[in-house]
Each structure stands twice: as C-alpha cells, then as structure tokens.
Protein backbone atom coordinates (compact mmCIF):
# COMPACT_ATOMS: atom_id res chain seq x y z
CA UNK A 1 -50.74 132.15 18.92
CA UNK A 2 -50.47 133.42 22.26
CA UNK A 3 -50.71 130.77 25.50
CA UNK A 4 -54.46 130.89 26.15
CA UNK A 5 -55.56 131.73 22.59
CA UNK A 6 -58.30 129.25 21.11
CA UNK A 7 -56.62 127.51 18.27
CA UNK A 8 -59.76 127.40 16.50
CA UNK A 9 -60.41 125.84 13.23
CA UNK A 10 -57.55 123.32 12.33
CA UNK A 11 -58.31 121.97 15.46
CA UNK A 12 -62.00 121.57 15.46
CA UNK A 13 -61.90 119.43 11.85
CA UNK A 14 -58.57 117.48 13.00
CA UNK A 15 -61.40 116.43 15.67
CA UNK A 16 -64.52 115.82 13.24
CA UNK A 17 -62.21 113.91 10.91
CA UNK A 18 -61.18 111.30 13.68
CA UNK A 19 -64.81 111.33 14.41
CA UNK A 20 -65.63 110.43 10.90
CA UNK A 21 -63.15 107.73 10.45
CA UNK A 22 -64.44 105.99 13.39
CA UNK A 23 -67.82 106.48 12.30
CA UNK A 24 -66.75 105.10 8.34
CA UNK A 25 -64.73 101.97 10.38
CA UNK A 26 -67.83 101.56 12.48
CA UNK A 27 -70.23 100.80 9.41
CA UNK A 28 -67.12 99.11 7.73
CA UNK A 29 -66.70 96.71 10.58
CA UNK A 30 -70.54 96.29 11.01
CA UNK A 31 -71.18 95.48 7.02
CA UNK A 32 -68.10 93.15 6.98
CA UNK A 33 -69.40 91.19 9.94
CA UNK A 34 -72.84 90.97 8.83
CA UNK A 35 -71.48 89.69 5.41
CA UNK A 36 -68.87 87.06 7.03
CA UNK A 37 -71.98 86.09 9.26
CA UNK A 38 -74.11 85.44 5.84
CA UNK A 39 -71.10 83.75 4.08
CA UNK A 40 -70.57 81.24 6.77
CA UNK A 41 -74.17 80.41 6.90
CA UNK A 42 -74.37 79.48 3.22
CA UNK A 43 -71.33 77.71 3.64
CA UNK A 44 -72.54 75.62 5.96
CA UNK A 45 -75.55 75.08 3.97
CA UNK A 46 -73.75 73.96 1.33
CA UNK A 47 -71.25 71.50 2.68
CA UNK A 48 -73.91 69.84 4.68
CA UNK A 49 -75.32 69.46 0.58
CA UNK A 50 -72.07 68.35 -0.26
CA UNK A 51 -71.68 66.11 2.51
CA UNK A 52 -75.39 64.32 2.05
CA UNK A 53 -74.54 63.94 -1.72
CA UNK A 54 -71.71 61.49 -0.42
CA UNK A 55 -74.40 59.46 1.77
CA UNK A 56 -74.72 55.95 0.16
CA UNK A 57 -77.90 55.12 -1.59
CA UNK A 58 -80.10 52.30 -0.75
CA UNK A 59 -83.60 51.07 -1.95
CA UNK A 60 -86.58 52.21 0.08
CA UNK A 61 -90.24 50.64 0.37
CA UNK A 62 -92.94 53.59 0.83
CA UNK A 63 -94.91 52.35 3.65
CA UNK A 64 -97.25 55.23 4.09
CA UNK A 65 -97.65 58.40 1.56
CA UNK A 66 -100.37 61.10 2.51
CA UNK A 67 -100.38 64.98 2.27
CA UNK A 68 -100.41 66.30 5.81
CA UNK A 69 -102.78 69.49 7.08
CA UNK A 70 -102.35 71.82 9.80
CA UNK A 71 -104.23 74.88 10.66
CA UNK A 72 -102.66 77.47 13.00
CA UNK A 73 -104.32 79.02 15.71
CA UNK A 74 -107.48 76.87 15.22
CA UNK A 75 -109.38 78.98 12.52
CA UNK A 76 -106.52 79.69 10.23
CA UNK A 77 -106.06 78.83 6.86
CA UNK A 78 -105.26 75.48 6.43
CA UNK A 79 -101.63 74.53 5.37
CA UNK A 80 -100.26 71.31 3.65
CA UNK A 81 -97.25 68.91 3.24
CA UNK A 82 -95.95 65.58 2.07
CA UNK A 83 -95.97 63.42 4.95
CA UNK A 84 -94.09 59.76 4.17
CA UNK A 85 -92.99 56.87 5.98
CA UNK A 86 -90.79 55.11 4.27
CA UNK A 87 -88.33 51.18 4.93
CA UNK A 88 -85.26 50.60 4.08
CA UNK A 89 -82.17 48.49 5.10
CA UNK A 90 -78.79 49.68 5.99
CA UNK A 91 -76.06 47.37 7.03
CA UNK A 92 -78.11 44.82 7.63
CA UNK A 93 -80.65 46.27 9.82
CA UNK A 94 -84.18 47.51 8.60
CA UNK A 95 -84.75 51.11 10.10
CA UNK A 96 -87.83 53.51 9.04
CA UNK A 97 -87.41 57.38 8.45
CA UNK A 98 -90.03 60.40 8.00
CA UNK A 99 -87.98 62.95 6.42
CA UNK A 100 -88.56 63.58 3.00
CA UNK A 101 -85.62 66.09 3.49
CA UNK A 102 -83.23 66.62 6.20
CA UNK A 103 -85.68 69.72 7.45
CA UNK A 104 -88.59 67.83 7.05
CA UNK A 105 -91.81 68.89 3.96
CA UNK A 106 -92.58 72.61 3.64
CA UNK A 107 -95.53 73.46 4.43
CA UNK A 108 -97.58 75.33 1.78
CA UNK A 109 -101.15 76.79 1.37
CA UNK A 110 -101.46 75.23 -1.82
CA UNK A 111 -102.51 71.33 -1.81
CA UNK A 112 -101.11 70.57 -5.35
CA UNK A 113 -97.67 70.35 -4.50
CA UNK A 114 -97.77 68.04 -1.28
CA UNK A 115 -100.92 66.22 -3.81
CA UNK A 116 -97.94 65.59 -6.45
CA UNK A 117 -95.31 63.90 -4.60
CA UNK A 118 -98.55 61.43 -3.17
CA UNK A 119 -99.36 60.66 -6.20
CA UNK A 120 -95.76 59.92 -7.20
CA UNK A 121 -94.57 58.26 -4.62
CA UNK A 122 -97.72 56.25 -2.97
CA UNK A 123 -97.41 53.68 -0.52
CA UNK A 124 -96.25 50.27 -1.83
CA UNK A 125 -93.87 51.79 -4.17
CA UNK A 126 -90.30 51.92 -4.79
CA UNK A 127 -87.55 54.68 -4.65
CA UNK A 128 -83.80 55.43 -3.85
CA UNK A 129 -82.94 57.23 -0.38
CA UNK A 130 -79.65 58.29 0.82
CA UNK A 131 -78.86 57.35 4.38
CA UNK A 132 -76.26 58.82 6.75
CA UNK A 133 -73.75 56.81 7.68
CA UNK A 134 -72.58 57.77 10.64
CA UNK A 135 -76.67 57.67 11.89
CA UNK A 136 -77.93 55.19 9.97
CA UNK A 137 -81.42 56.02 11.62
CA UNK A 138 -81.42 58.94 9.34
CA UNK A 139 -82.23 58.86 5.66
CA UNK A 140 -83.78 61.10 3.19
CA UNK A 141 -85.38 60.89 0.10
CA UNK A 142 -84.46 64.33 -1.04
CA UNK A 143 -80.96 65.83 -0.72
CA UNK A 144 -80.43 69.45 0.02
CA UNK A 145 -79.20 71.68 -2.96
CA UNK A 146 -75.80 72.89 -3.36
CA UNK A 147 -77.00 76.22 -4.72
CA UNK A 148 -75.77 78.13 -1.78
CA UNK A 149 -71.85 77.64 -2.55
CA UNK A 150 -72.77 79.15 -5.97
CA UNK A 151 -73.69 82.29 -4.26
CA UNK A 152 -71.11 82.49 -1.97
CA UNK A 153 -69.83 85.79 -3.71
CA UNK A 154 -72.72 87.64 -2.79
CA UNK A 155 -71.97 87.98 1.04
CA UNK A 156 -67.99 87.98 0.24
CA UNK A 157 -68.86 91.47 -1.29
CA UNK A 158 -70.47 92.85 1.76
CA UNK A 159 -67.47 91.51 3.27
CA UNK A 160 -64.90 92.93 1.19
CA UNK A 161 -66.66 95.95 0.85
CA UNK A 162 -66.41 96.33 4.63
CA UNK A 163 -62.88 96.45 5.19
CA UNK A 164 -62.74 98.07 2.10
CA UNK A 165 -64.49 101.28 3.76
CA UNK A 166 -62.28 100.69 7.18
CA UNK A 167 -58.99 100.87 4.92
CA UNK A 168 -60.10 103.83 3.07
CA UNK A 169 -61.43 105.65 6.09
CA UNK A 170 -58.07 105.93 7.44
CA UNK A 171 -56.03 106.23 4.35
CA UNK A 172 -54.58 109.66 4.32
C-alpha cells in the first residue's frame, strides 16, 4: 500500500467489530445490572421474612375486626380489606397495632376475602401475633413469606447471563 492509499476493508470491520463488542458489553452490563437490581430486592424481601419469623410470639385480644371500603376517585369501583385492631402485651406494657401484615391488608375488589378473615378473627377473640422487638409498637398477625429466597435463581440468571455476554463479546 502506497502512503495515501485507503486501506479499505480490514480496516472498516476491525472498526465495526469494536463497535459490536461495545454494543454486546453494553446489553451485557445493562441485563446483569437489571438482574443484580432484582436479586437484591428479593433478597431483601426475604430476610426481612426471615427476620420477622424470629419475632417472639405473644397472645393478642381482637379489639375491633371489620372489612374496610374505599372507592377511588369518588365514583370508582369500590375496593375492600381486612381492617383490625388488635391488644397485646409485650414486656410488660400493653400496646395496640393495625397491621395485619407488615404492609398493611390488600386491597381487593372482591369482598369475600377481607369477609373471611372477619369472620375468623372477630372482635373479642383470641390469636397469636409476632411483635418486633426492637419496636415493640409493631406487631403483626401475619408474617411475610419467605418465597422470594426460593426464587433467588431467577434474577442470578439474568445476572450471570450478563457478564456472560460481556466475556464472550470480547473473547477472541
């Protein structure tokens, strides 16, 4: 090739190929981090589970049991939940707590469910809550599940996956 000859093809896919690895690491990186994002979500999730299972248990009075109903935006369909007030004692002192769970009922457009848990737990009776003990002021009567750390591999696939496509994007 002479001094101001184009060099021409090797050249021009040398170019597109770093272009393409970038690209492949781009999506790489952006799949990994939305599946290390995901991962520690659930795993969150699922100590806080873990950690609530270890809350001790202590008898609770139901002092008030009705299904709750809300309708957004005035003539919207009207939406339902278990709303409970419910005594217990912790250390000595008697405290009160509204959660059924640590995020509070669902609501639901369907009556039956929030209907159920009135009818089996009305006011008057009886039932085991766990209590935090580092806020005693908070108790629940329904722990949150540990499902999430069973799923855990889902978003560690997206994850490996990711770097998976980086590494192979600039293997030769």
């Amino acid at each position: 090739m002479a001094g101001g000859e184009d060099p021409g093809y090797p050249v021009a896919v040398m170019r597109g190929n770093v272009q393409g690895r970038l690209f492949l690491s781009g999506i790489g990186v952006l799949l990994a981090l939305v599946g290390a994002v995901f991962l520690w979500l659930m795993w969150r999730s699922f100590e806080r589970a873990r950690e609530m299972a270890g809350w001790p248990e202590v008898e609770a009075v139901v002092l008030r049991s009705e299904a709750g109903e809300r309708r957004i935006g005035g003539g919207g369909a009207p939406e339902f939940r278990f709303e409970v007030l419910y005594g217990y004692e912790f250390a000595g002192e008697r405290l009160t707590s509204e959660r059924w769970s640590l995020r509070g009922s669902p609501w639901s457009k369907d009556p039956a469910a929030a209907l159920e848990l009135v009818r089996a737990h009305p006011a008057g009776s009886r039932m085991m809550c766990r209590v935090d003990p580092q806020d005693p002021g908070t108790a629940v009567m329904k722990t949150d599940t540990r499902a999430p750390g069973y799923s855990l591999w889902f978003p560690a696939i997206f994850v490996v996956g990711g770097i998976g496509i980086v590494v192979g994007a600039w293997r030769r």
